[in-house]
N, C-alpha and C. Protein backbone atom coordinates (compact mmCIF):
# COMPACT_ATOMS: atom_id res chain seq x y z
N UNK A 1 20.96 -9.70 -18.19
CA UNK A 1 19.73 -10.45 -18.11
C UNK A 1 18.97 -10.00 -16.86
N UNK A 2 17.63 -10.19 -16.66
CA UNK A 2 16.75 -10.04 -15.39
C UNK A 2 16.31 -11.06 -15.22
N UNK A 3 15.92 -11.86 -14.07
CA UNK A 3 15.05 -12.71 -13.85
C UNK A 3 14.15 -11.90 -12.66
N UNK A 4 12.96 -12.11 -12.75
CA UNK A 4 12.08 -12.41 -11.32
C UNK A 4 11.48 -13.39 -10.83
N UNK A 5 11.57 -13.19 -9.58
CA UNK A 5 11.27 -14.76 -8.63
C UNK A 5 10.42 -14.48 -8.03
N UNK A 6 9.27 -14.94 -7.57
CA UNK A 6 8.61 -15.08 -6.13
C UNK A 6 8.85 -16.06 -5.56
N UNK A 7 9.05 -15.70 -4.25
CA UNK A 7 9.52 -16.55 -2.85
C UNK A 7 8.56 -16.69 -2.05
N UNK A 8 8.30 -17.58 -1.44
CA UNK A 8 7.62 -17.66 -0.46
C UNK A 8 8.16 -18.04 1.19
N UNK A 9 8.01 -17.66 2.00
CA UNK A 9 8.49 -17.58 3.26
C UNK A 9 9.31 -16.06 3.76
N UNK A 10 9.36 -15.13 2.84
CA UNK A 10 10.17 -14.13 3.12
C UNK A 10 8.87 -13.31 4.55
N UNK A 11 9.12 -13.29 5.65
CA UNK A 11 8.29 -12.65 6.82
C UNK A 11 8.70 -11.13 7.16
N UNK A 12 10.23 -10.60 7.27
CA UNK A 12 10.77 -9.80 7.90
C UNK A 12 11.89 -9.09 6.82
N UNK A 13 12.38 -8.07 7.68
CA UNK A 13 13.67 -7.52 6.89
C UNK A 13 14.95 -8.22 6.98
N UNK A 14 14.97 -9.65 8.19
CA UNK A 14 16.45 -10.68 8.22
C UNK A 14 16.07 -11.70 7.38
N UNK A 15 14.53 -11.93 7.28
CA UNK A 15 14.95 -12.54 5.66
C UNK A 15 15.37 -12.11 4.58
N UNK A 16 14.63 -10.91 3.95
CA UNK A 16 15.02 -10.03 2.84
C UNK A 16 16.39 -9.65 3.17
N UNK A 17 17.45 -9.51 3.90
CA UNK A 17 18.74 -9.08 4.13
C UNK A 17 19.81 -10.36 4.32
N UNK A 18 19.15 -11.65 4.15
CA UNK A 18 20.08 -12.78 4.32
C UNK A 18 19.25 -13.69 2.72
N UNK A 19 18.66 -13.10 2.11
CA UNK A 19 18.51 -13.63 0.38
C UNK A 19 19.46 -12.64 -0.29
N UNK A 20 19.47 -11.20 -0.03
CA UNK A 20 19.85 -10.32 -0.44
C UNK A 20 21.28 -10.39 -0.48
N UNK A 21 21.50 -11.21 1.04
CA UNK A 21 23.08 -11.40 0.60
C UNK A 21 23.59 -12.32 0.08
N UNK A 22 22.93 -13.33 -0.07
CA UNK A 22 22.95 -14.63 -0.80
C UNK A 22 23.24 -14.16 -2.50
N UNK A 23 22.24 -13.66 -2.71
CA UNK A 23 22.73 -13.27 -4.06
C UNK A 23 23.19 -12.09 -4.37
N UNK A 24 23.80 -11.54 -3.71
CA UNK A 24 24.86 -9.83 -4.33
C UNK A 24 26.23 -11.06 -3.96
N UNK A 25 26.35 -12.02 -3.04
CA UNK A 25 27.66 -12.81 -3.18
C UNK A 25 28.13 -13.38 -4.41
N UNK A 26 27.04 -13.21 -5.48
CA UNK A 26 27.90 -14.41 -6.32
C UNK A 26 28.12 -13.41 -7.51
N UNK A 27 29.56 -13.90 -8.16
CA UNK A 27 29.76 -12.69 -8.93
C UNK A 27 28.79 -12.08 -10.62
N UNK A 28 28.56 -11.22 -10.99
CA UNK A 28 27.75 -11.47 -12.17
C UNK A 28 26.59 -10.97 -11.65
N UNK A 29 26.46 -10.84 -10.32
CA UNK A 29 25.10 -9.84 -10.08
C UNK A 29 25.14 -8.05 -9.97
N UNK A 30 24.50 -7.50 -10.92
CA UNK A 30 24.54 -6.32 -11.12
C UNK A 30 23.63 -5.78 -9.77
N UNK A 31 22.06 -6.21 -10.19
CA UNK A 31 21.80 -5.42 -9.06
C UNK A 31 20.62 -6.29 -8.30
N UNK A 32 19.62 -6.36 -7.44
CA UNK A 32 18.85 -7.29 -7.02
C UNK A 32 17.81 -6.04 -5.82
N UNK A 33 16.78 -6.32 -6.46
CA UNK A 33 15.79 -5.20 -5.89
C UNK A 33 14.62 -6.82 -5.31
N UNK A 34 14.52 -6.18 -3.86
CA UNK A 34 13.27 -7.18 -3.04
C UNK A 34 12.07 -6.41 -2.62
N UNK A 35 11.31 -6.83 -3.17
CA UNK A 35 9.37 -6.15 -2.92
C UNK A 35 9.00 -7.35 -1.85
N UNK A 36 9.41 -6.65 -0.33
CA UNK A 36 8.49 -7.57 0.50
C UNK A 36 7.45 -7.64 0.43
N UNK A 37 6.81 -6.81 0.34
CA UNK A 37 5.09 -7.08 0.52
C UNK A 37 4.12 -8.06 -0.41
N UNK A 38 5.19 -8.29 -1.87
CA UNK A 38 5.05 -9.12 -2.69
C UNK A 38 5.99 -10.64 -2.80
N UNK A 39 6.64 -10.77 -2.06
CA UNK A 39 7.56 -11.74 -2.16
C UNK A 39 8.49 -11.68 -2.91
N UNK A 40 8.43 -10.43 -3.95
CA UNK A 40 9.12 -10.10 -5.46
C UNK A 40 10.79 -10.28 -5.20
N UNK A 41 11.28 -10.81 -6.27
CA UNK A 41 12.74 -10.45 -6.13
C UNK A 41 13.15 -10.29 -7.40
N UNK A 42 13.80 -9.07 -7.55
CA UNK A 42 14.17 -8.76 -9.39
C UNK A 42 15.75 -8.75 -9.41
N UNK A 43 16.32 -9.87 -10.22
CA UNK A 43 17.81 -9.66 -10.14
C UNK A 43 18.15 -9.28 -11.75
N UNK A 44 19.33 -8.35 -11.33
CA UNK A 44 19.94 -8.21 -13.30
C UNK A 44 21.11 -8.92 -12.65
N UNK A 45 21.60 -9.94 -13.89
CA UNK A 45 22.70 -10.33 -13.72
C UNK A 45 23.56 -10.53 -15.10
N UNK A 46 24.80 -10.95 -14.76
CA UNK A 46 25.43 -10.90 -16.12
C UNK A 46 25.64 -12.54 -16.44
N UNK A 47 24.68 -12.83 -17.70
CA UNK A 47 24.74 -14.53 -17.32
C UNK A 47 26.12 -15.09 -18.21
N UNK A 48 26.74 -14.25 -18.23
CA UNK A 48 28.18 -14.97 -18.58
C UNK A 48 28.28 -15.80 -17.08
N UNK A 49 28.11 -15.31 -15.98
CA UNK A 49 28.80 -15.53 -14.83
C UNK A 49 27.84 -16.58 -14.42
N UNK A 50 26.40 -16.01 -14.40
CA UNK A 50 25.78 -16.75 -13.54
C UNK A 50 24.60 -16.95 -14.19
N UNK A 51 23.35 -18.07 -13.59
CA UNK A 51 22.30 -18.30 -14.73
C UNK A 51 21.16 -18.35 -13.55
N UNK A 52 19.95 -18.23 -13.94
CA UNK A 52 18.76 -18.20 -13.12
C UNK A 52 18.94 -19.43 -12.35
N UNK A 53 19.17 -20.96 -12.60
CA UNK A 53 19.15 -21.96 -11.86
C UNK A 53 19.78 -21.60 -10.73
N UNK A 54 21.16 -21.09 -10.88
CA UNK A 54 21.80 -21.14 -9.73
C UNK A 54 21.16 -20.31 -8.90
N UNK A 55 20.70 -19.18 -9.75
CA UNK A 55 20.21 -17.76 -8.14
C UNK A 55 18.69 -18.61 -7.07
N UNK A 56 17.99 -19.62 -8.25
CA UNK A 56 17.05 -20.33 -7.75
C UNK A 56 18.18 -20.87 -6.13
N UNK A 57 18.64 -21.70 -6.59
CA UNK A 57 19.84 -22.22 -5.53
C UNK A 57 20.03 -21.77 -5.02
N UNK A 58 20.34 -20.69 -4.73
CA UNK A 58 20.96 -19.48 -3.96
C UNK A 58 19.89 -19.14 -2.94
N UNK A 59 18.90 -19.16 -3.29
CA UNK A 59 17.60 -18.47 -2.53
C UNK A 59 17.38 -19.91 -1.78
N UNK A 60 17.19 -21.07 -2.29
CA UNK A 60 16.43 -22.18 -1.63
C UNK A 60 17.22 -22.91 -1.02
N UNK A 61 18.60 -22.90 -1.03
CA UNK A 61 19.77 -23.13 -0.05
C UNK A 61 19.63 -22.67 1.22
N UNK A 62 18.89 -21.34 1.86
CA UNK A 62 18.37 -20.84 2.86
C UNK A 62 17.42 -21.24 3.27
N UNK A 63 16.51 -22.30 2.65
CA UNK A 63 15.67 -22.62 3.34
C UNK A 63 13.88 -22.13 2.69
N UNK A 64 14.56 -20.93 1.75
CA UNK A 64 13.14 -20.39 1.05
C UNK A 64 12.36 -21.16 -0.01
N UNK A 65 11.22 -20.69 -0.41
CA UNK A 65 10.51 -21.54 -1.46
C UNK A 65 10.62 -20.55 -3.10
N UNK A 66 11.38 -20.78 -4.16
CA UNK A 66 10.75 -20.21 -5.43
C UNK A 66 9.76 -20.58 -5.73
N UNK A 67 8.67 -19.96 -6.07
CA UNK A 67 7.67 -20.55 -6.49
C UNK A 67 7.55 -19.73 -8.29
């Protein structure tokens, strides 16, 4: 599966590198590409494991906004 997200609050590369690790932690993520300049975040995942709600979670557990 793919989902894309836009985030809002991502400023720097220690945000993009502390979402980034947020979600390559949970298992079922293939791969997860971040477009700072867009807020973009494109994850493939395998939703046996895992489902868009949670990666939502995953991101806004840090403090970020999905929008």
């Amino acid at each position: 599966m793919k989902a894309v997200f836009k985030v809002a609050g991502m400023r720097n590369t220690k945000d993009i590198g502390r979402i980034k690790d947020a979600i390559a932690n949970n298992e079922g993520i293939v791969a997860c590409q971040i477009i700072a300049n867009s807020g973009q975040i494109e994850v493939i995942y395998d939703d046996y494991f895992i489902n868009e709600e949670r990666l939502i979670e995953c991101i806004e557990n840090l403090g970020y906004t999905v929008v």
